[in-house]
C-alpha atoms as a PDB file:
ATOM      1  CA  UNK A   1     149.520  94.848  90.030  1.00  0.00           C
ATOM      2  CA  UNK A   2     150.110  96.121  93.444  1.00  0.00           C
ATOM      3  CA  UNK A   3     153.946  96.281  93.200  1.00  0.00           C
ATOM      4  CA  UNK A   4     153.020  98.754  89.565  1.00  0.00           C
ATOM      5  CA  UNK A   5     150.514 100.420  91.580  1.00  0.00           C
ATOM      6  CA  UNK A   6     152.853 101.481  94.132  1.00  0.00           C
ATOM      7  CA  UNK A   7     155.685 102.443  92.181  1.00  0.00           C
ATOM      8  CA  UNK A   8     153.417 104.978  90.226  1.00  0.00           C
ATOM      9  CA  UNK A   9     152.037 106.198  93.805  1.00  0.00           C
ATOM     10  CA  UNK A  10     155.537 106.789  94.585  1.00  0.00           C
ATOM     11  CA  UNK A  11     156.999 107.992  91.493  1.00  0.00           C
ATOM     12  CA  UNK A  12     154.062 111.324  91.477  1.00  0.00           C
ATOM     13  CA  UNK A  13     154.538 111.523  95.018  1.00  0.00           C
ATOM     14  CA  UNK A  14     158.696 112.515  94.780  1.00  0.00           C
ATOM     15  CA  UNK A  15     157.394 114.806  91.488  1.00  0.00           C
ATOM     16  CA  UNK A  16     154.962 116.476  93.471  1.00  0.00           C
ATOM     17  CA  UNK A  17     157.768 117.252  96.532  1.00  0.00           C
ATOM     18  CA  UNK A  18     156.037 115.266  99.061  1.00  0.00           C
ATOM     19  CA  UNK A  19     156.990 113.127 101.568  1.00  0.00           C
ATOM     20  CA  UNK A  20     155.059 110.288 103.200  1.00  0.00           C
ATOM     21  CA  UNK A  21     154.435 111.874 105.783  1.00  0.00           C
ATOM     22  CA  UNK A  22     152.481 114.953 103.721  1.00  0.00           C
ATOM     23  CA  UNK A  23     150.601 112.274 101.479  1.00  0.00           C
ATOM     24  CA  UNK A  24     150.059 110.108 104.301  1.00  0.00           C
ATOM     25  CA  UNK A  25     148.306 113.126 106.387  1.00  0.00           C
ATOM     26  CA  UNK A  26     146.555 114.791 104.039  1.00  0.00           C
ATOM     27  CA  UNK A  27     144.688 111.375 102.979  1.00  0.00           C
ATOM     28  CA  UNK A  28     144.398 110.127 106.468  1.00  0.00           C
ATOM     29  CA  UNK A  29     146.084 107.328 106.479  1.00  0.00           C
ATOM     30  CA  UNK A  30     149.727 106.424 108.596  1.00  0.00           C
ATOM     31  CA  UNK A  31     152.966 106.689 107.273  1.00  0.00           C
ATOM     32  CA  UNK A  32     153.640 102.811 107.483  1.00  0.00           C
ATOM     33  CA  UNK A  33     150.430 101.941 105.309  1.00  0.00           C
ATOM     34  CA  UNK A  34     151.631 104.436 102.771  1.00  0.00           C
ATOM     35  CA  UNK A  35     154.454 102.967 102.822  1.00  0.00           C
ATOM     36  CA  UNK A  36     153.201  99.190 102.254  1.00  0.00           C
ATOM     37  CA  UNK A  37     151.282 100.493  99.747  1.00  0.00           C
ATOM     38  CA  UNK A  38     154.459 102.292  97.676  1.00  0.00           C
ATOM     39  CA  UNK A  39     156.472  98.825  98.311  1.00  0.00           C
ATOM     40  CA  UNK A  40     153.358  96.410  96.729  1.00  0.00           C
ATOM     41  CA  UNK A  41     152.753  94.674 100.335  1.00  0.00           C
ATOM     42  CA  UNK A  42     149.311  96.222 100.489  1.00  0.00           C
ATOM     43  CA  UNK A  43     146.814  97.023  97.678  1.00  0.00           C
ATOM     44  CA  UNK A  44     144.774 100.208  99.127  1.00  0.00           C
ATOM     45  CA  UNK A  45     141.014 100.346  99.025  1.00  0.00           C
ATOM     46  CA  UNK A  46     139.329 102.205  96.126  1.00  0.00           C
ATOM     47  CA  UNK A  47     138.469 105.162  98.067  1.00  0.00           C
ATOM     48  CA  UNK A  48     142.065 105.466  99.518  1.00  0.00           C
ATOM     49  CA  UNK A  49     143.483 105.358  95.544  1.00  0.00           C
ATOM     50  CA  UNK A  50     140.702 107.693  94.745  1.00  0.00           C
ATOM     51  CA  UNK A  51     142.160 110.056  97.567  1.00  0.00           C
ATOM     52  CA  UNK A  52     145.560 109.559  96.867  1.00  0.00           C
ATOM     53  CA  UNK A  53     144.411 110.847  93.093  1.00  0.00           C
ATOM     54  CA  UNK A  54     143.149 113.621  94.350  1.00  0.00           C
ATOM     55  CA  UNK A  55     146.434 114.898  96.397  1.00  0.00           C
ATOM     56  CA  UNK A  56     148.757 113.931  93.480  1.00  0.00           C
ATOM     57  CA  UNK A  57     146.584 116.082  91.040  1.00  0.00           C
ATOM     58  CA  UNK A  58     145.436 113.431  88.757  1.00  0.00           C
ATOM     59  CA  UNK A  59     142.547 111.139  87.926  1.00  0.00           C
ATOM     60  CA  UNK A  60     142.981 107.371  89.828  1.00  0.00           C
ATOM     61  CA  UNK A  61     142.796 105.823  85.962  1.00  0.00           C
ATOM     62  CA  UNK A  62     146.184 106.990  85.526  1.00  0.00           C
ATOM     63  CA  UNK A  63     147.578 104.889  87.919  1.00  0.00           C
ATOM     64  CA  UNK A  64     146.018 101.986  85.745  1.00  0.00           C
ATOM     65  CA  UNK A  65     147.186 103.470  82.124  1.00  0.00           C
ATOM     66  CA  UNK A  66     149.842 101.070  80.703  1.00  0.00           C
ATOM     67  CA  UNK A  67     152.165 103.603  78.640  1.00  0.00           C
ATOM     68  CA  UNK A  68     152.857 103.235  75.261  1.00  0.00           C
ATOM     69  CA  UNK A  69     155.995 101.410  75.265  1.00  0.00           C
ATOM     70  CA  UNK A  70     155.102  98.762  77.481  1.00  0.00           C
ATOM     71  CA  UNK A  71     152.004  98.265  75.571  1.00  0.00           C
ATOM     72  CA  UNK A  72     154.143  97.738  72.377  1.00  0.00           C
ATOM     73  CA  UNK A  73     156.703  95.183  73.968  1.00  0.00           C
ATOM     74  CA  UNK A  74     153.470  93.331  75.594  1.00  0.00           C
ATOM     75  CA  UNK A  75     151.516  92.551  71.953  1.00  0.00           C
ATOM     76  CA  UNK A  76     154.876  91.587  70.401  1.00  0.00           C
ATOM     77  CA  UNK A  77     155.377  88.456  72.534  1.00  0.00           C
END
């Protein structure tokens, strides 16, 4: 979950233009947690995904949403 987690941090994060560095500051958090937290090493604390959220625009659910196609392949097996 944390390796999903992070790659959908990471993913809005380059579609928004930022860097680490600007997510990292504006959430309060250092550059090398962000980054543990894009690679899966670390799963962040609620209110750090909640803030996180909030930078990138978009509710925290999203990060949780399984999209369509994966949903599909998942009930066929």
């Amino acid at each position: 979950m944390s390796v999903a987690l992070g790659k959908k941090i990471k993913a809005v994060r380059r579609l928004k233009r930022l860097t680490q560095q600007d997510l990292a500051d504006r959430i309060g958090i250092s550059v090398s947690q962000l980054s543990c937290i894009e690679r899966g090493s670390k799963y962040p604390r609620q209110e750090v995904i909640v803030e996180i959220a909030d930078v990138l625009g978009m509710s925290p659910y999203e990060f949780f949403i399984m999209p369509e196609h994966f949903k599909k392949h998942a009930l066929c097996q």
